[in-house]
Protein backbone atom coordinates (compact mmCIF):
# COMPACT_ATOMS: atom_id res chain seq x y z
CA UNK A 1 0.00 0.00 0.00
CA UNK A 2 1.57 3.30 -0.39
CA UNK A 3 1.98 5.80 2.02
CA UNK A 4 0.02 8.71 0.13
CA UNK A 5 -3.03 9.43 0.98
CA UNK A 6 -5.86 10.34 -1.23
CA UNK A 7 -8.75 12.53 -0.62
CA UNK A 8 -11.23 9.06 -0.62
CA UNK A 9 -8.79 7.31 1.45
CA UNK A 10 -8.87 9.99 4.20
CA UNK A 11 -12.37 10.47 4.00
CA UNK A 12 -12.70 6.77 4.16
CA UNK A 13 -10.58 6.82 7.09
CA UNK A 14 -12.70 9.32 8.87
CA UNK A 15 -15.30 7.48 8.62
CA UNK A 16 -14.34 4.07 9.03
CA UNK A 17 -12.22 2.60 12.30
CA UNK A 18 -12.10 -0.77 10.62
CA UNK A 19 -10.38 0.72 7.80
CA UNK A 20 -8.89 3.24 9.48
CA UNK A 21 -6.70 0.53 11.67
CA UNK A 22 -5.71 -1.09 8.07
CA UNK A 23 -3.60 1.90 7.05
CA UNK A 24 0.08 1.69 8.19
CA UNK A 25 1.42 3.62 11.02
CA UNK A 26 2.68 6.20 8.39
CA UNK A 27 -0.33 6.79 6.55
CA UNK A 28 -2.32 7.17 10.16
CA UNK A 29 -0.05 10.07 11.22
CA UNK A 30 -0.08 12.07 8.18
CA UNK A 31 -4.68 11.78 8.64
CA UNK A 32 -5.80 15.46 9.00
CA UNK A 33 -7.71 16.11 11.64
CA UNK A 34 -11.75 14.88 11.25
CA UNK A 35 -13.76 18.54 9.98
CA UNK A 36 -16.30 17.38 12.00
CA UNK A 37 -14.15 17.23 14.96
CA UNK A 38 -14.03 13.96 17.07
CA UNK A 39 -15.30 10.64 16.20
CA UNK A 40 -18.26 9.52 17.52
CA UNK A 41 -16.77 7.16 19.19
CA UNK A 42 -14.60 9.45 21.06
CA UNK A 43 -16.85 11.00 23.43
CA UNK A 44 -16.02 10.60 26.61
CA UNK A 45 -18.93 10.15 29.75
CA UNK A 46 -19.06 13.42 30.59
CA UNK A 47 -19.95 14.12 26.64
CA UNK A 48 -22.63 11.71 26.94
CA UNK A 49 -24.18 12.83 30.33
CA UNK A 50 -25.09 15.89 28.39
CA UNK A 51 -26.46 14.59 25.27
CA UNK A 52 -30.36 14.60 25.92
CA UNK A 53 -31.74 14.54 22.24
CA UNK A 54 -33.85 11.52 22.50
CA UNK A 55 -35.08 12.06 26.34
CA UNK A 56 -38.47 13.10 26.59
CA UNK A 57 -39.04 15.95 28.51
CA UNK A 58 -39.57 16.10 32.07
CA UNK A 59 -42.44 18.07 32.45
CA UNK A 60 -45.48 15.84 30.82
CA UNK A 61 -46.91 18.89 29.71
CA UNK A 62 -44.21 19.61 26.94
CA UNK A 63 -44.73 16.41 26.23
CA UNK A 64 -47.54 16.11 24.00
CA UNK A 65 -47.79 15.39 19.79
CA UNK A 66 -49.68 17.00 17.69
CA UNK A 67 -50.50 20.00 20.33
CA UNK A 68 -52.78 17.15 21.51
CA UNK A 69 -51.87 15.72 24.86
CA UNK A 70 -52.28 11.92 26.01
């Protein structure tokens, strides 16, 4: 495999660890850094303590669909 890196490769890389881990140890220092920051898989707990996107909300009456509630 050679050591330069296209523009697929690195993307590729971004996106997969599986293929990410194929790539020598050359290739994996000379990855930019993500655009979209850190993997997904790189969040630590605290990270993930504050994530609340698929909670429901607390207070059942912010709760309801359709303006409707249940």
């Amino acid at each position: 495999m050679s050591n330069t890196l296209t523009q697929e490769m690195i993307i590729r890389a971004w996106k997969s660890p599986a293929y990410r881990a194929s790539l020598s140890e050359e290739q994996r220092a000379g990855l930019p850094e993500s655009p979209s920051g850190k993997a997904m898989t790189e969040l630590d707990e605290g990270e993930l303590d504050a994530v609340t996107g698929g909670l429901a909300p607390s207070d059942p009456h912010t709760s309801c669909c359709c303006n409707q509630c249940c």
